[in-house]
Protein backbone atom coordinates (compact mmCIF):
# COMPACT_ATOMS: atom_id res chain seq x y z
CA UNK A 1 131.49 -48.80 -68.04
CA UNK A 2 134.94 -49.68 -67.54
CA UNK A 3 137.77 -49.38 -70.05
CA UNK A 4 141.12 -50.52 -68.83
CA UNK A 5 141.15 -54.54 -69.19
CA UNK A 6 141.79 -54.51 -65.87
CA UNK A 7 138.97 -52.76 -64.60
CA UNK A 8 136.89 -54.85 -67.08
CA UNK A 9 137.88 -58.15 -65.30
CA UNK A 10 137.08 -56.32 -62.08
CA UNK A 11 134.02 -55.41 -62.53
CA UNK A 12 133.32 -59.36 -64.53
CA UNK A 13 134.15 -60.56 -60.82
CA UNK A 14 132.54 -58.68 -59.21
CA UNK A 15 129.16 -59.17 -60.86
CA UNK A 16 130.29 -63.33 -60.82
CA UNK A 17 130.48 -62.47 -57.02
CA UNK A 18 126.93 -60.97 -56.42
CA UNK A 19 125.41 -63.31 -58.14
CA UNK A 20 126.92 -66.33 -56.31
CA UNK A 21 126.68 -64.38 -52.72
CA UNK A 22 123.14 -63.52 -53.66
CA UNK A 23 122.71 -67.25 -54.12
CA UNK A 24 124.22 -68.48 -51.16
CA UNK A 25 121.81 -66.02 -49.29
CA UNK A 26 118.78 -67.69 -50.57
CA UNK A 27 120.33 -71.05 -49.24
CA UNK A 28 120.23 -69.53 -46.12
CA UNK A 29 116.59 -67.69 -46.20
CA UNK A 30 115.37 -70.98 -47.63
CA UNK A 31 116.85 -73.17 -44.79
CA UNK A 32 115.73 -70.92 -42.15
CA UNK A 33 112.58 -71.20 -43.56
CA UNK A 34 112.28 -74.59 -43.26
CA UNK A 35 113.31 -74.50 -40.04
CA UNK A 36 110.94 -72.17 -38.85
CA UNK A 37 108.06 -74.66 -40.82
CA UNK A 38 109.04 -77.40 -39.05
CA UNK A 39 109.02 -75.81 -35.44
CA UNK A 40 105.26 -74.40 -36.74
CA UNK A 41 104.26 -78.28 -37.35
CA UNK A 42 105.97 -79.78 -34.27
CA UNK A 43 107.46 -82.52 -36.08
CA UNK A 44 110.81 -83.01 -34.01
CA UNK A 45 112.41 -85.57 -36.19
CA UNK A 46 111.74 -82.75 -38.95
CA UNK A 47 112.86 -79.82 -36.70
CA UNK A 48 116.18 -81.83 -35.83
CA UNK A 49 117.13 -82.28 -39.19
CA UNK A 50 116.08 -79.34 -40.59
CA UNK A 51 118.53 -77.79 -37.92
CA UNK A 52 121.58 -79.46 -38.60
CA UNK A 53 121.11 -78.66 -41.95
CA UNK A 54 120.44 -75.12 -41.43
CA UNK A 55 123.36 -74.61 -39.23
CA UNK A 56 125.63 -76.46 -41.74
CA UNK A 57 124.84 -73.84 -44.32
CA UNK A 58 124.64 -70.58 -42.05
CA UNK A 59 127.73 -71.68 -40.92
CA UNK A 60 129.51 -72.32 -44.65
CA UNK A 61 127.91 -69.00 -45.84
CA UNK A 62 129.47 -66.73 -42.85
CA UNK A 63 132.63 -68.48 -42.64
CA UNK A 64 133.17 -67.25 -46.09
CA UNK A 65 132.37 -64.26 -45.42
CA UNK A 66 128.82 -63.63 -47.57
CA UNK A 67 127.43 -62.99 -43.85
CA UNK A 68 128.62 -61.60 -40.92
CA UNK A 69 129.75 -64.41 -38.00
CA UNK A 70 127.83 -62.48 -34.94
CA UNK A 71 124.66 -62.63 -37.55
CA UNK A 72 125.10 -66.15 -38.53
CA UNK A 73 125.71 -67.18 -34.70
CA UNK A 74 122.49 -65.12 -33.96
CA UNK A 75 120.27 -67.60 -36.11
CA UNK A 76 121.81 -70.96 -35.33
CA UNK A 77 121.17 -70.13 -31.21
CA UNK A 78 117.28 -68.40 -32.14
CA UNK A 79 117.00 -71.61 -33.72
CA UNK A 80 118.43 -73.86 -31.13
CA UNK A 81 116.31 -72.01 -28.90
CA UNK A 82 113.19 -72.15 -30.05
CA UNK A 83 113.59 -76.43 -31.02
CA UNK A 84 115.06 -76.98 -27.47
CA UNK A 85 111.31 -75.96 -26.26
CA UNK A 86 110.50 -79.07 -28.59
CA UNK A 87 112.72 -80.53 -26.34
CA UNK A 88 114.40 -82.14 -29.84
């Protein structure tokens, strides 16, 4: 463990950090997920909101940096792609 005060607060913010990113990832396995359950029923109202809210919080998540923009890009268009055969 650390022993400088400073390298105590580091290493405070950095475990505050993981444990909010690690959070923030769940919000985005958990709305993909419900994405992905509403394509599997066919319910387009469901799929079309379930989307928009998806892509709001893949897009929050990788614009502060938790994860990367080409990855979070990636899911939002799978996504799109796979509801526009809805046609929703």
């Amino acid at each position: 463990m650390a022993n400088h005060v400073s390298a105590l607060k580091r290493a405070k913010q950095n475990e505050e950090r993981r444990l909010r990113n690690k959070a923030y990832r769940t919000k985005v396995r958990n709305a993909l997920k419900s994405v992905r359950l509403a394509l599997a029923g066919e319910d387009r109202a469901l799929v079309g909101q379930a989307l928009r809210k998806a892509s709001s919080i893949i897009d929050k998540v990788a614009g502060k940096g938790i994860i990367p923009r080409r990855t979070a890009s990636r899911y939002v268009a799978r996504l799109s792609a796979q509801a526009a055969k809805l046609n929703v």
